[in-house]
Protein backbone atom coordinates (compact mmCIF):
# COMPACT_ATOMS: atom_id res chain seq x y z
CA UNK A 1 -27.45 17.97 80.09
CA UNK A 2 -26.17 18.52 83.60
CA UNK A 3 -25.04 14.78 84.34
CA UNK A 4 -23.02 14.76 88.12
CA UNK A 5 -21.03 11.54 88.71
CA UNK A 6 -21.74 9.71 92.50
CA UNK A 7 -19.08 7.15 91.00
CA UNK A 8 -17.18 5.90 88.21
CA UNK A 9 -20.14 3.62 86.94
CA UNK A 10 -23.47 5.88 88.54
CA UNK A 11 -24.34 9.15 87.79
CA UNK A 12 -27.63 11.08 87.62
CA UNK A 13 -29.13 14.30 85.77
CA UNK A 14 -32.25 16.04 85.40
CA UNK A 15 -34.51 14.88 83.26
CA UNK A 16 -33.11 13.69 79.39
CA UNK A 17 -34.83 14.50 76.19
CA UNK A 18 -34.65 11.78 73.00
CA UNK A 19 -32.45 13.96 71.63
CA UNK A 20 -29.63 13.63 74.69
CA UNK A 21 -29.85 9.72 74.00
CA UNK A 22 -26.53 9.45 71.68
CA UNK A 23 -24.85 11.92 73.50
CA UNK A 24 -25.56 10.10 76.68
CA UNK A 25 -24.09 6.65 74.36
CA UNK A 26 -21.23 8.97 73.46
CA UNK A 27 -20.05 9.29 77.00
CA UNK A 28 -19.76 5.40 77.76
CA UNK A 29 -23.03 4.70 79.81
CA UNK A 30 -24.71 1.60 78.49
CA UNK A 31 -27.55 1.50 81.22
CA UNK A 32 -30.69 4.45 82.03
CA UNK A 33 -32.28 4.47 85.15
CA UNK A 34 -35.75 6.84 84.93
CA UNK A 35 -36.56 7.70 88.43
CA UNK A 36 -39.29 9.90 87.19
CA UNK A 37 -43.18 9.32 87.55
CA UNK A 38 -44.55 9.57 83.81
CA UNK A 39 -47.08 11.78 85.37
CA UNK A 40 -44.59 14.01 85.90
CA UNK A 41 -43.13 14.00 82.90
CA UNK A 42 -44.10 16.46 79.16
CA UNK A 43 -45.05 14.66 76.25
CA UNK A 44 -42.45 14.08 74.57
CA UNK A 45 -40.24 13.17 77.73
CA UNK A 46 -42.37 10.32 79.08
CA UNK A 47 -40.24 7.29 79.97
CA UNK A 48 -41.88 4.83 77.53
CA UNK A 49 -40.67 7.78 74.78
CA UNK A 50 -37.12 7.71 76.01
CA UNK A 51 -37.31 4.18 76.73
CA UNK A 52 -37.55 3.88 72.97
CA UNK A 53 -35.02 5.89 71.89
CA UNK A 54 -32.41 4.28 74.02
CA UNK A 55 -33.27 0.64 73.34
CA UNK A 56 -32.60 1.77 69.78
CA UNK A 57 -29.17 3.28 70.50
CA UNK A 58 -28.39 -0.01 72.12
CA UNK A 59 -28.30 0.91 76.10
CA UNK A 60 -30.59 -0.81 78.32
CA UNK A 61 -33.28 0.72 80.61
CA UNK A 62 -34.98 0.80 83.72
CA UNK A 63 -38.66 2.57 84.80
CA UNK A 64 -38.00 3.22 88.20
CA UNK A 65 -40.65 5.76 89.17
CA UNK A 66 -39.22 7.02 92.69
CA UNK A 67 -42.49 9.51 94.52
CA UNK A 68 -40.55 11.24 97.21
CA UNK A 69 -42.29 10.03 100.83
CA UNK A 70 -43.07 6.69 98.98
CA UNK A 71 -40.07 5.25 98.12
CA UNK A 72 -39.45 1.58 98.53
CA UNK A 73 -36.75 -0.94 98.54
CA UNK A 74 -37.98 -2.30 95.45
CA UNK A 75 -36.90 1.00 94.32
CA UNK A 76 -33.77 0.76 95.83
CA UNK A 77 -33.23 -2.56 94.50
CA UNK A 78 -34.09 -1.65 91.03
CA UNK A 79 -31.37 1.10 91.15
CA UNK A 80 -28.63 -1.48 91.54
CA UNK A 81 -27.29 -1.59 87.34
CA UNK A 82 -24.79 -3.72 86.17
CA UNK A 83 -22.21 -1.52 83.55
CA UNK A 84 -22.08 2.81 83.47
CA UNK A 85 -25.33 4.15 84.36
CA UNK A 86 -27.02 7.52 84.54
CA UNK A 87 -30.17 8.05 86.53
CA UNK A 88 -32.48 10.77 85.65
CA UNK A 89 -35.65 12.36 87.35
CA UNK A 90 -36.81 16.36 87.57
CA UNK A 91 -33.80 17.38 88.81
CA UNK A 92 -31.20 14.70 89.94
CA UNK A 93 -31.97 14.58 93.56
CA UNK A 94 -34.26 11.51 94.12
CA UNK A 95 -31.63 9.67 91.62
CA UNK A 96 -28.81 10.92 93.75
CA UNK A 97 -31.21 9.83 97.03
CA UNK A 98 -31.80 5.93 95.59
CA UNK A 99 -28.16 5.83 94.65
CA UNK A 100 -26.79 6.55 98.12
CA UNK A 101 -29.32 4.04 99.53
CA UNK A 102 -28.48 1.24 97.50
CA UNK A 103 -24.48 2.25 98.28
CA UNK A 104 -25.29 1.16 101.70
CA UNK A 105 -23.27 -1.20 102.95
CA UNK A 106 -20.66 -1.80 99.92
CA UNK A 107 -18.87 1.32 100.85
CA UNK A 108 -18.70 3.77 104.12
CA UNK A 109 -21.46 6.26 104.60
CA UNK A 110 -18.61 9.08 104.60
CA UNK A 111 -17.58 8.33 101.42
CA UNK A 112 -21.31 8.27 99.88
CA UNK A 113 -22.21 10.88 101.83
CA UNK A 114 -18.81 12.82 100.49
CA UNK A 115 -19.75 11.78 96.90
CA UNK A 116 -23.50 13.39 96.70
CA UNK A 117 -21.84 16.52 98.26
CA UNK A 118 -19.82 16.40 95.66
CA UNK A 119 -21.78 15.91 92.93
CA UNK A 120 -23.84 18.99 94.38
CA UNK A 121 -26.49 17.22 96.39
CA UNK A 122 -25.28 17.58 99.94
CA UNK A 123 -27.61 15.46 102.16
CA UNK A 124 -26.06 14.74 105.44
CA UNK A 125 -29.14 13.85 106.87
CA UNK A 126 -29.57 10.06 104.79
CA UNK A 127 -26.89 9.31 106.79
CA UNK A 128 -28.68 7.49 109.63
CA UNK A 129 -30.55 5.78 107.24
CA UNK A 130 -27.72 4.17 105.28
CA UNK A 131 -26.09 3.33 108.43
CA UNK A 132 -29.28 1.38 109.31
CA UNK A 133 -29.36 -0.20 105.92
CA UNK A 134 -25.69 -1.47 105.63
CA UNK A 135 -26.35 -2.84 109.03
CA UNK A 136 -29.63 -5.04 107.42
């Protein structure tokens, strides 16, 4: 697993297998995110399958299918977990991307901005839009 922490309660990874589930317990999160279309997803991966697996190790989760060019608020909203949690799609970007949206407005845009380049996803370019959404 590759998991990058955006903050001391959010942090995202590529996509998680069943067997990453107690591992992920292991390391304090108590909330998954899935940011992943299950069309995108192998069998074996698909979010109902890890959904599963992680209601079993007592963590809560979240299907938030994010398609890049179609992402919503309610997406944004949905990203918004109480307790440690770790978003996952193919790669960690659109978690990192719906993360830094729903920042907007509880912290400065240089500091979220500063924390996804980081974490390894430098996107200077969301900045005008979480400006805009920490304005309303």
């Amino acid at each position: 697993m590759d998991i990058r922490t955006l903050s001391p309660d959010f942090a995202v990874s590529p996509q998680i297998h069943v067997s990453d589930i107690e591992a992920i317990r292991a390391e304090g999160f108590t909330h998954v995110i899935c940011n992943r279309p299950s069309a995108e997803s192998a069998p074996g991966d698909k979010p109902d399958e890890i959904e599963e697996v992680v209601l079993a190790a007592g963590l809560t989760f979240c299907d938030n299918p994010v398609v890049m060019g179609q992402l919503t608020m309610d997406n944004v909203e949905a990203q918004k977990a109480g307790g440690k949690a770790l978003a996952y799609c193919a790669s960690g970007t659109r978690s990192a991307i719906v993360w830094a949206l729903a920042e907007a407005g509880k912290q400065p845009t240089a500091d979220i901005l500063d924390a996804l380049d980081k974490a390894g996803f430098p996107m200077p370019q969301l900045g005008p839009q979480i400006d805009a959404l920490a304005k309303g």
